[in-house]
Each structure stands twice: as structure tokens, then as C-alpha cells.
PDB file of N, CA and C in Angstrom:
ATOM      1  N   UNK A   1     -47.305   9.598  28.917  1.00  0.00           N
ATOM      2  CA  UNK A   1     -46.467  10.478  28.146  1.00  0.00           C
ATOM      3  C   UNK A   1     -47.124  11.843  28.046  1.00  0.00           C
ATOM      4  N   UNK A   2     -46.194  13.004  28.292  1.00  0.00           N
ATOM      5  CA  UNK A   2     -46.564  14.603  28.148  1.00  0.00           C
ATOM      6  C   UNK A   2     -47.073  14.740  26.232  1.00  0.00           C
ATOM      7  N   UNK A   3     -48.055  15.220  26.260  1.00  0.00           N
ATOM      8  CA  UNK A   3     -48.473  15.471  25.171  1.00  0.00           C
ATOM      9  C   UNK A   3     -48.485  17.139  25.123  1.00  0.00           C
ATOM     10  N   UNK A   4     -48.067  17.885  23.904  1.00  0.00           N
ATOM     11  CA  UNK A   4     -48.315  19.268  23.644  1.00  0.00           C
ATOM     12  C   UNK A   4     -49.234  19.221  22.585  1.00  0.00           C
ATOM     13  N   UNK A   5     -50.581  20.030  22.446  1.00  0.00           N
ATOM     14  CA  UNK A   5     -50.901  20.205  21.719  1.00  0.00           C
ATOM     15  C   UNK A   5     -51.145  21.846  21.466  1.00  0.00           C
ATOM     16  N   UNK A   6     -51.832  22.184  19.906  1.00  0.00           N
ATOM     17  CA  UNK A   6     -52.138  23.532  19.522  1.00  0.00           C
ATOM     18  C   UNK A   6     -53.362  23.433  19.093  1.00  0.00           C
ATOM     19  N   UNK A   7     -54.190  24.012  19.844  1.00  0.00           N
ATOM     20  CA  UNK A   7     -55.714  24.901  19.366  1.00  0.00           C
ATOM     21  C   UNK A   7     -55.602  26.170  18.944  1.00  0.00           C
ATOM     22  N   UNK A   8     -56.697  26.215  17.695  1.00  0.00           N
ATOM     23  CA  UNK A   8     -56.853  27.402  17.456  1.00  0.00           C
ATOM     24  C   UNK A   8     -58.413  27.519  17.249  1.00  0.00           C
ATOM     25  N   UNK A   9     -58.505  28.665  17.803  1.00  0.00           N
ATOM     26  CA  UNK A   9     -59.921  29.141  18.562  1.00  0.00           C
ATOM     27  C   UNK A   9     -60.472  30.053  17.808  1.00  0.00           C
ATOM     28  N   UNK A  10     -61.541  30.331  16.960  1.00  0.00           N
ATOM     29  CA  UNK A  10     -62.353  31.875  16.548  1.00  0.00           C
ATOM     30  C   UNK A  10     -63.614  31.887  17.219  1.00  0.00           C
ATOM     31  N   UNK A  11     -63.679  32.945  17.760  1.00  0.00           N
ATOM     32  CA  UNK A  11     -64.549  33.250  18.776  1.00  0.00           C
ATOM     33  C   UNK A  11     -64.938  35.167  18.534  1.00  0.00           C
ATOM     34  N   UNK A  12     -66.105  35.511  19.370  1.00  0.00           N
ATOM     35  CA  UNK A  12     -66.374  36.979  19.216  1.00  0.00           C
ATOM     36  C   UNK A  12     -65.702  37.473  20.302  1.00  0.00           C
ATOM     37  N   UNK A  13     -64.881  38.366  20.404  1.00  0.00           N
ATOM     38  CA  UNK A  13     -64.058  39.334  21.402  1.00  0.00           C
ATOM     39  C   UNK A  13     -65.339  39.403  22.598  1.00  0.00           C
ATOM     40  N   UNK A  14     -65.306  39.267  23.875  1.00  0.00           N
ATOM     41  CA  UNK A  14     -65.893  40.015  24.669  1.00  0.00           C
ATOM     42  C   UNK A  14     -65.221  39.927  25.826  1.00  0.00           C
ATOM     43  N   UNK A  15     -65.008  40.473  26.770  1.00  0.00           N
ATOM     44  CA  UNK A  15     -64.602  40.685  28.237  1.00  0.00           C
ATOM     45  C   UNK A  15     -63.701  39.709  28.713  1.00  0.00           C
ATOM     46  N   UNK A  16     -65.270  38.569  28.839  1.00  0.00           N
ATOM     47  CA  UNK A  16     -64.908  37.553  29.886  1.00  0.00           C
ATOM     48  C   UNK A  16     -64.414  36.616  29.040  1.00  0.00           C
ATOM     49  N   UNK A  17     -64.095  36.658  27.566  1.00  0.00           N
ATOM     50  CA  UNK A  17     -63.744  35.748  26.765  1.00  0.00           C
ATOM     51  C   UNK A  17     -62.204  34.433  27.268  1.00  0.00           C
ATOM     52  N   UNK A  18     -61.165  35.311  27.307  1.00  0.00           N
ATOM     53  CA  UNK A  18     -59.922  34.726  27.463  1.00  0.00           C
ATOM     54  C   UNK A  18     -60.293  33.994  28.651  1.00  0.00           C
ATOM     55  N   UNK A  19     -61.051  34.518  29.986  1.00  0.00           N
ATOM     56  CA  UNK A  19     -60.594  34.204  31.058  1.00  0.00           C
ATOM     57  C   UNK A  19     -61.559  33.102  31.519  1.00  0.00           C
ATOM     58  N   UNK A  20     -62.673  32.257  30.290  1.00  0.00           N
ATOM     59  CA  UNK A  20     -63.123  31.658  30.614  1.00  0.00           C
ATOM     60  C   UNK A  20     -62.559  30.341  29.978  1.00  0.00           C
ATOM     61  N   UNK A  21     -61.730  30.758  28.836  1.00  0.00           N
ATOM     62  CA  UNK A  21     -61.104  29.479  27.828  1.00  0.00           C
ATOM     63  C   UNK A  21     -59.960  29.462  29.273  1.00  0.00           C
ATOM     64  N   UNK A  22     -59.373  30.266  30.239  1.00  0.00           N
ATOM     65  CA  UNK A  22     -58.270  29.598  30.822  1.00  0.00           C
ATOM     66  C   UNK A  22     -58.877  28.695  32.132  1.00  0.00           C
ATOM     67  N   UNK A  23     -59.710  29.060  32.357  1.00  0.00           N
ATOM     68  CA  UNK A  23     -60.388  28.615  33.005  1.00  0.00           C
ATOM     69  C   UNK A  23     -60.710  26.658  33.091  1.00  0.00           C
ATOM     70  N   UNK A  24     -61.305  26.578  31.551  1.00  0.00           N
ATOM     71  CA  UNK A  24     -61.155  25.385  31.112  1.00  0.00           C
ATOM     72  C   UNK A  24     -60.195  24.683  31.084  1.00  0.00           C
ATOM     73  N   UNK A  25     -59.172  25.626  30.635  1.00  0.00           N
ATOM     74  CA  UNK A  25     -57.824  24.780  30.390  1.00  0.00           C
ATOM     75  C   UNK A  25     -57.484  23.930  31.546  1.00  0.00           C
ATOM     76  N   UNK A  26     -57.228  25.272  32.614  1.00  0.00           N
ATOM     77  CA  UNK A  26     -57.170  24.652  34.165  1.00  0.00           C
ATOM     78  C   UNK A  26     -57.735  23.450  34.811  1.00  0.00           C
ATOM     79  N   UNK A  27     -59.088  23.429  34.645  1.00  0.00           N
ATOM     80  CA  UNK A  27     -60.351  22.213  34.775  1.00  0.00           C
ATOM     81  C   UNK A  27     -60.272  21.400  34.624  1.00  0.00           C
ATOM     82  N   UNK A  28     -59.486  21.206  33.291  1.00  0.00           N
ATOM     83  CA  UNK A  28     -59.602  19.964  32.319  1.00  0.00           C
ATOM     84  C   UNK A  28     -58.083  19.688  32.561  1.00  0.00           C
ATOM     85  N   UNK A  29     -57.137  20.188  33.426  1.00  0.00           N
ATOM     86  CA  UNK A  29     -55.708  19.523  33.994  1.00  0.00           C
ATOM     87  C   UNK A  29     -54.841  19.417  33.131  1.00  0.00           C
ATOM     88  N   UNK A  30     -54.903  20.623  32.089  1.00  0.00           N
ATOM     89  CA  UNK A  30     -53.940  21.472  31.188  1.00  0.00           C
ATOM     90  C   UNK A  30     -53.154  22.406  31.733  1.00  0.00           C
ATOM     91  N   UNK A  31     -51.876  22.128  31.100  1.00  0.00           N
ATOM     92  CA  UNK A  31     -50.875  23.467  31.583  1.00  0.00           C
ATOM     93  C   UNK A  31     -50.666  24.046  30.311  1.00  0.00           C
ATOM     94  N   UNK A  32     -51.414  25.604  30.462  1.00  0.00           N
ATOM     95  CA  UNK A  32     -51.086  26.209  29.044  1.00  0.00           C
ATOM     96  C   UNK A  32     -49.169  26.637  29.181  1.00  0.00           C
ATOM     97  N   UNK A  33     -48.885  26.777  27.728  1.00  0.00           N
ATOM     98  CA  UNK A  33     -47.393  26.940  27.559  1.00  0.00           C
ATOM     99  C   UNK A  33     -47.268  28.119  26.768  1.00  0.00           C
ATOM    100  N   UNK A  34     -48.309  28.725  25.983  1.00  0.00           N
ATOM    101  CA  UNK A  34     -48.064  29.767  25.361  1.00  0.00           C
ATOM    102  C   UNK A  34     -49.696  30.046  24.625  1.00  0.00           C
ATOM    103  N   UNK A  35     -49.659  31.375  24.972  1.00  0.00           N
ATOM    104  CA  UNK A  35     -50.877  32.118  24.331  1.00  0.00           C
ATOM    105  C   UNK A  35     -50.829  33.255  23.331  1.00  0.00           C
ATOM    106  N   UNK A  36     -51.763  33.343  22.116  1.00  0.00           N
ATOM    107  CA  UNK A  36     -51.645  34.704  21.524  1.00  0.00           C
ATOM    108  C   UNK A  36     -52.808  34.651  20.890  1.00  0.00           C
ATOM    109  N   UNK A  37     -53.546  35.704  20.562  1.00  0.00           N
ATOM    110  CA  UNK A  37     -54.542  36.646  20.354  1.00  0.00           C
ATOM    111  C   UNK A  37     -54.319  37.413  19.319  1.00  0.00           C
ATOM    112  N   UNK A  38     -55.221  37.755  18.201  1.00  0.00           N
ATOM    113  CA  UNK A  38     -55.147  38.655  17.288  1.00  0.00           C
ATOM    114  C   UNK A  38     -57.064  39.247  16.968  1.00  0.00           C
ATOM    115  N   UNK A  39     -57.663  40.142  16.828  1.00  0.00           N
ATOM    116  CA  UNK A  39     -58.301  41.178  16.147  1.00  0.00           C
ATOM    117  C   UNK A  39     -58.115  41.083  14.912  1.00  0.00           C
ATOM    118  N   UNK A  40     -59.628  40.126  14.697  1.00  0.00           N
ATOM    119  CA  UNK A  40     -59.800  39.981  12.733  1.00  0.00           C
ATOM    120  C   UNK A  40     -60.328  41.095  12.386  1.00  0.00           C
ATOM    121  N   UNK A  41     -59.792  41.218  11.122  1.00  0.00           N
ATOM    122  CA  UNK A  41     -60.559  42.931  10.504  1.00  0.00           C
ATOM    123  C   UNK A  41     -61.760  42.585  10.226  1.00  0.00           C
ATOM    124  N   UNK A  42     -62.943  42.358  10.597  1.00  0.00           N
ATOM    125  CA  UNK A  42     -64.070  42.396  10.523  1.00  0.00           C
ATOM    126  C   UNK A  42     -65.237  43.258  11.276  1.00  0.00           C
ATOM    127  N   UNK A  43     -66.470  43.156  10.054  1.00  0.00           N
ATOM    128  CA  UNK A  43     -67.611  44.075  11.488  1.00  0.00           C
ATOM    129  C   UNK A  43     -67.597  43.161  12.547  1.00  0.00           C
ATOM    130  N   UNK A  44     -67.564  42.260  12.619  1.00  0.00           N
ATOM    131  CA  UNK A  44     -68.238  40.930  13.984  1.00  0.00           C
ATOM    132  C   UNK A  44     -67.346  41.226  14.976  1.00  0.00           C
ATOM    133  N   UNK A  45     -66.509  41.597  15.176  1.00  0.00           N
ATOM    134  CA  UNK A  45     -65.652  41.993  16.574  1.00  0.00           C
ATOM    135  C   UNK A  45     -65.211  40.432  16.761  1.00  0.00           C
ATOM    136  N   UNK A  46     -64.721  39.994  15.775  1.00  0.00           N
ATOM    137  CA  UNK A  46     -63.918  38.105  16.196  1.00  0.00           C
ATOM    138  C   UNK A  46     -62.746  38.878  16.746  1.00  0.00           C
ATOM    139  N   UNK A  47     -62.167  37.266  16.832  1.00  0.00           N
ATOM    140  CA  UNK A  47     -60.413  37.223  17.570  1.00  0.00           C
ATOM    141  C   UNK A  47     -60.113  35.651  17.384  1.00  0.00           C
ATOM    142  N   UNK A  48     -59.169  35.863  16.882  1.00  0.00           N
ATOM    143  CA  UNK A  48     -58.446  34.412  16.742  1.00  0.00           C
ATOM    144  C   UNK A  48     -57.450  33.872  17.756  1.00  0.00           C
ATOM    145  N   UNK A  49     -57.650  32.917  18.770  1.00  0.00           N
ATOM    146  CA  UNK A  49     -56.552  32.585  19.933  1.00  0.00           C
ATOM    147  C   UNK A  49     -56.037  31.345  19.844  1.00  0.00           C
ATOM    148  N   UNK A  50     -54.212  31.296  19.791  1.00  0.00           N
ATOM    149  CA  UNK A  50     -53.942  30.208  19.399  1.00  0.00           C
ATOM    150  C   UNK A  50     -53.476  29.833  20.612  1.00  0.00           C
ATOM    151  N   UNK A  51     -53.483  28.345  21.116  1.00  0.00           N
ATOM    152  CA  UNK A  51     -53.369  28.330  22.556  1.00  0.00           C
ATOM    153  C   UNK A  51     -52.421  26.855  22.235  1.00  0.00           C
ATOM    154  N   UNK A  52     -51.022  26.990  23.175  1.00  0.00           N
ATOM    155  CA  UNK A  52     -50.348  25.465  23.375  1.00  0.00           C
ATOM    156  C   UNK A  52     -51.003  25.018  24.843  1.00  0.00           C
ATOM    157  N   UNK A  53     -51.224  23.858  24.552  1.00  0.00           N
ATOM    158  CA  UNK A  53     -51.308  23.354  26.266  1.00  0.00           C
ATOM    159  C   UNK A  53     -50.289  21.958  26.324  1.00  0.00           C
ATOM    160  N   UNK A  54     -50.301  21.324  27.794  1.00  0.00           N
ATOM    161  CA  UNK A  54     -49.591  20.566  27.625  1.00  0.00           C
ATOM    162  C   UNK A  54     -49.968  19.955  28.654  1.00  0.00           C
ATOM    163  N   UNK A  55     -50.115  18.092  28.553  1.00  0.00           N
ATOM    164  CA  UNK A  55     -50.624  17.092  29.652  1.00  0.00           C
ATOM    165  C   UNK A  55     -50.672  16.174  29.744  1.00  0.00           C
ATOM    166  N   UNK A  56     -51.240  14.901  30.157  1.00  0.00           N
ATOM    167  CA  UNK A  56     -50.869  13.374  29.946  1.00  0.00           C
ATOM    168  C   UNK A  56     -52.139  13.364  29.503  1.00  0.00           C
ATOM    169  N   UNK A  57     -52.616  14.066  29.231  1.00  0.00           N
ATOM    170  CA  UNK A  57     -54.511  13.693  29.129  1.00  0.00           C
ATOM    171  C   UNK A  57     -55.131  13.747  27.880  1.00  0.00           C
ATOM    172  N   UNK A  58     -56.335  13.384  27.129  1.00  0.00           N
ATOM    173  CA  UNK A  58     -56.874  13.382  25.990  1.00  0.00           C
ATOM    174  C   UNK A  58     -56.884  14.919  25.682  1.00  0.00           C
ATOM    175  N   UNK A  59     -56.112  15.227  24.810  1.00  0.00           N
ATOM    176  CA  UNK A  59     -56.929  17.013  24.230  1.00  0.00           C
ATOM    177  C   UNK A  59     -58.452  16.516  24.155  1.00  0.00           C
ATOM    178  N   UNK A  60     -58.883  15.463  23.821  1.00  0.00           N
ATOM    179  CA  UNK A  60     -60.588  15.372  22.952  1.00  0.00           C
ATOM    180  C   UNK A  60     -61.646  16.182  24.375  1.00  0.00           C
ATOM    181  N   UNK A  61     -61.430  16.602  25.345  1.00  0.00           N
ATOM    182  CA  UNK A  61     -62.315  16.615  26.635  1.00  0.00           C
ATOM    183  C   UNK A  61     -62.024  18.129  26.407  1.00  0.00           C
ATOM    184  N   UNK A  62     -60.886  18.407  26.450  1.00  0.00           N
ATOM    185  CA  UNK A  62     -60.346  19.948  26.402  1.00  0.00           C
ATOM    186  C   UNK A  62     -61.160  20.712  25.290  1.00  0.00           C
ATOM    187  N   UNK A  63     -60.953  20.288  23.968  1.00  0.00           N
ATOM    188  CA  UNK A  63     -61.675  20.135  22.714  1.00  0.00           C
ATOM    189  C   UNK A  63     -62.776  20.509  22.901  1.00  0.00           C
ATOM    190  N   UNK A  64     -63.872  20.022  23.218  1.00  0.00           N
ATOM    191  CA  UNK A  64     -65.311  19.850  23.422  1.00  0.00           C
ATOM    192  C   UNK A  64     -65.422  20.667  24.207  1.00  0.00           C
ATOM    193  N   UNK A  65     -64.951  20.565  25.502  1.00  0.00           N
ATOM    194  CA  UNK A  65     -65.442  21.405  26.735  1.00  0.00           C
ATOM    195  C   UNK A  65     -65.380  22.999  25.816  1.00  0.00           C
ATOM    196  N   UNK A  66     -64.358  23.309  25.151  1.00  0.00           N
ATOM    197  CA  UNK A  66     -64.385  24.842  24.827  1.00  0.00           C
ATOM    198  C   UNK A  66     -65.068  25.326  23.399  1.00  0.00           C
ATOM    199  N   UNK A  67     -64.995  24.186  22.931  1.00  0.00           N
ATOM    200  CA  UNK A  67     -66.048  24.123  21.896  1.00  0.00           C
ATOM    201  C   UNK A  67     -67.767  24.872  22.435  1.00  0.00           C
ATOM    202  N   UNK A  68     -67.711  24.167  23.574  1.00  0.00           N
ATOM    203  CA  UNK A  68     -69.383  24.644  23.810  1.00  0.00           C
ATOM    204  C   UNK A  68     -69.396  26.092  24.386  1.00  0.00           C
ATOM    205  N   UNK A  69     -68.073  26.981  25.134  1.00  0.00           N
ATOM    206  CA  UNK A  69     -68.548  27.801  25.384  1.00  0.00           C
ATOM    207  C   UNK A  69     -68.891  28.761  24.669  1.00  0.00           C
ATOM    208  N   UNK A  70     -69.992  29.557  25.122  1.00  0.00           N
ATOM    209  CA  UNK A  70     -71.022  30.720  24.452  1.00  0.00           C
ATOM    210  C   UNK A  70     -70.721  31.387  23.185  1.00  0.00           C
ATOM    211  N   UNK A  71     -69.404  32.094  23.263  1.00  0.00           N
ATOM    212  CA  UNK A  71     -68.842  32.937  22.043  1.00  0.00           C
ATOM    213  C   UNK A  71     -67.610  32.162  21.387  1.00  0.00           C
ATOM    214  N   UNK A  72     -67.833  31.122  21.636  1.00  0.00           N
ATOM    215  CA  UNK A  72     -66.768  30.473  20.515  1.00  0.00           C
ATOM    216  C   UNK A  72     -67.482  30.205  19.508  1.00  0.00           C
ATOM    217  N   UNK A  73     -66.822  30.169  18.280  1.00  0.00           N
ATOM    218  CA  UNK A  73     -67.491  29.604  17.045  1.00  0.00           C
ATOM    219  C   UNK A  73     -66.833  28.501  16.241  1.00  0.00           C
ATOM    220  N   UNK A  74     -65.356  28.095  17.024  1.00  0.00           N
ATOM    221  CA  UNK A  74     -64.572  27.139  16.099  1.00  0.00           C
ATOM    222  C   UNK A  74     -63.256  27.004  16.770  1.00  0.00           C
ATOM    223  N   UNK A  75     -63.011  25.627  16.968  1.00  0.00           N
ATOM    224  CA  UNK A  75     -61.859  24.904  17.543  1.00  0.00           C
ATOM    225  C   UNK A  75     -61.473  24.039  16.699  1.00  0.00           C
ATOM    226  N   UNK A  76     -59.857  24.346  16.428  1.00  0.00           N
ATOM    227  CA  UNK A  76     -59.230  23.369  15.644  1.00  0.00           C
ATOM    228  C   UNK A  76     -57.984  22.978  16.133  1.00  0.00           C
ATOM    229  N   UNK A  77     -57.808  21.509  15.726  1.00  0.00           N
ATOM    230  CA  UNK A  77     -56.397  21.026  16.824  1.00  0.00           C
ATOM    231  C   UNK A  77     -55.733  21.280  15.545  1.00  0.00           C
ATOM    232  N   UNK A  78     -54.367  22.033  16.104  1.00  0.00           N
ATOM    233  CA  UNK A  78     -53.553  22.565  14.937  1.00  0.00           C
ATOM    234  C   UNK A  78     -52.323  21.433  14.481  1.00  0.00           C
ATOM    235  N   UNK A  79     -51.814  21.255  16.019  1.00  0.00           N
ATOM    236  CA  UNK A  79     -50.373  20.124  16.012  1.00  0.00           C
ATOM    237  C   UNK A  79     -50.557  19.391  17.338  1.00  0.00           C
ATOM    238  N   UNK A  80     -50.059  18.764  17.551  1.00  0.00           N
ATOM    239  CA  UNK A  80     -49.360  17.994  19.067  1.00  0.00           C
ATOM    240  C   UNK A  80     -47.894  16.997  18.723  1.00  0.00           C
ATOM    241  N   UNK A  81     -47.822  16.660  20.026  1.00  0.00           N
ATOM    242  CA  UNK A  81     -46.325  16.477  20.177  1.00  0.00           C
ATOM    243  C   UNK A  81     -46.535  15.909  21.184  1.00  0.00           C
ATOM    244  N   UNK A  82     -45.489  14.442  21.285  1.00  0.00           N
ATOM    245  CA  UNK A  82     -45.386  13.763  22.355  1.00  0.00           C
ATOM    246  C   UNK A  82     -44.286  13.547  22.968  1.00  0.00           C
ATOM    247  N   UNK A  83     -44.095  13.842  24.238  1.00  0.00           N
ATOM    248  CA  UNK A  83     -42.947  14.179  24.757  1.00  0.00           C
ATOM    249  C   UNK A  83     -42.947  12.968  26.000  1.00  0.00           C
ATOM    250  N   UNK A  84     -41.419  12.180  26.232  1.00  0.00           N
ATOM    251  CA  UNK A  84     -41.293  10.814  27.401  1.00  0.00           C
ATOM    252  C   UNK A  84     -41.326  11.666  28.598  1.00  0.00           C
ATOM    253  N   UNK A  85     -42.085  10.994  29.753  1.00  0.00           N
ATOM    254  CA  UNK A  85     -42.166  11.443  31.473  1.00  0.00           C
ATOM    255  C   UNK A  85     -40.890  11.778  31.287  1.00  0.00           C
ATOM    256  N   UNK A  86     -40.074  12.468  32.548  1.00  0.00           N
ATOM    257  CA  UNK A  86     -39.075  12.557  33.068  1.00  0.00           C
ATOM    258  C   UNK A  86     -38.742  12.030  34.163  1.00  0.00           C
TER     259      UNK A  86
END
């Protein structure tokens, strides 16, 4: 069964930031469905990214894997949703 889930990500803004969380997504045999980004008013230069993905597969691997990269500081599974094959 297609599962959707929602992460939400706080992490420090830098460059290569986005393009290494899509990266993962990809890896880990996620199809993202929708992305957005916001600039916390803070000195720390954060960003909050809320990310849908969608797959037959454990979010828990997805989870972890982006958990560890460098400038993240916090992953939270927001919702999911289970949707029948077609």
C-alpha cells in the first residue's frame, strides 16, 4: 500500500541544504509530492522545510537517513496516509 507521509525539517539555511534532503528522498525510493520552505526570524540563519513524500516503504529509513545530515537539527513526522495500489 502507497503511503503519504509529512516531515517537517529545522535545519540551518546553507546552499547545498535542499539539494541534499532531495537527494535522500530519491535514495531512499521516495517520490516527493510537495515542498515548502520558510526563513525563521532568527540570528541562526534556520529554515523550516515541510516535505510530503510518498511510497510503499517505511518513512523510519527516510527519517533517520535525514536526520543525520550535517545541518539538520530536527525531523518530525507530521501526518501520513495510506492509500490502496492501483
Amino acid at each position: 500500500m502507497k503511503k503519504t507521509h509529512t516531515l517537517v525539517i529545522d535545519a540551518h539555511d546553507k546552499p547545498e541544504l535542499v539539494e541534499r534532503i532531495l537527494r535522500v528522498v530519491r535514495h531512499r525510493g521516495f517520490t516527493l509530492r510537495t515542498v515548502d520552505m520558510h526563513h525563521r526570524q532568527d540570528e541562526q540563519n534556520n529554515v523550516q522545510i515541510r516535505l510530503t513524500v510518498e511510497s510503499i516503504r517505511s518513512i523510519d529509513t527516510l527519517y533517520h537517513q535525514l536526520d543525520k545530515l550535517w545541518d539538520i537539527t530536527q525531523v518530525r513526522l507530521a501526518s501520513q496516509q495510506v492509500e490502496a495500489l492501483d
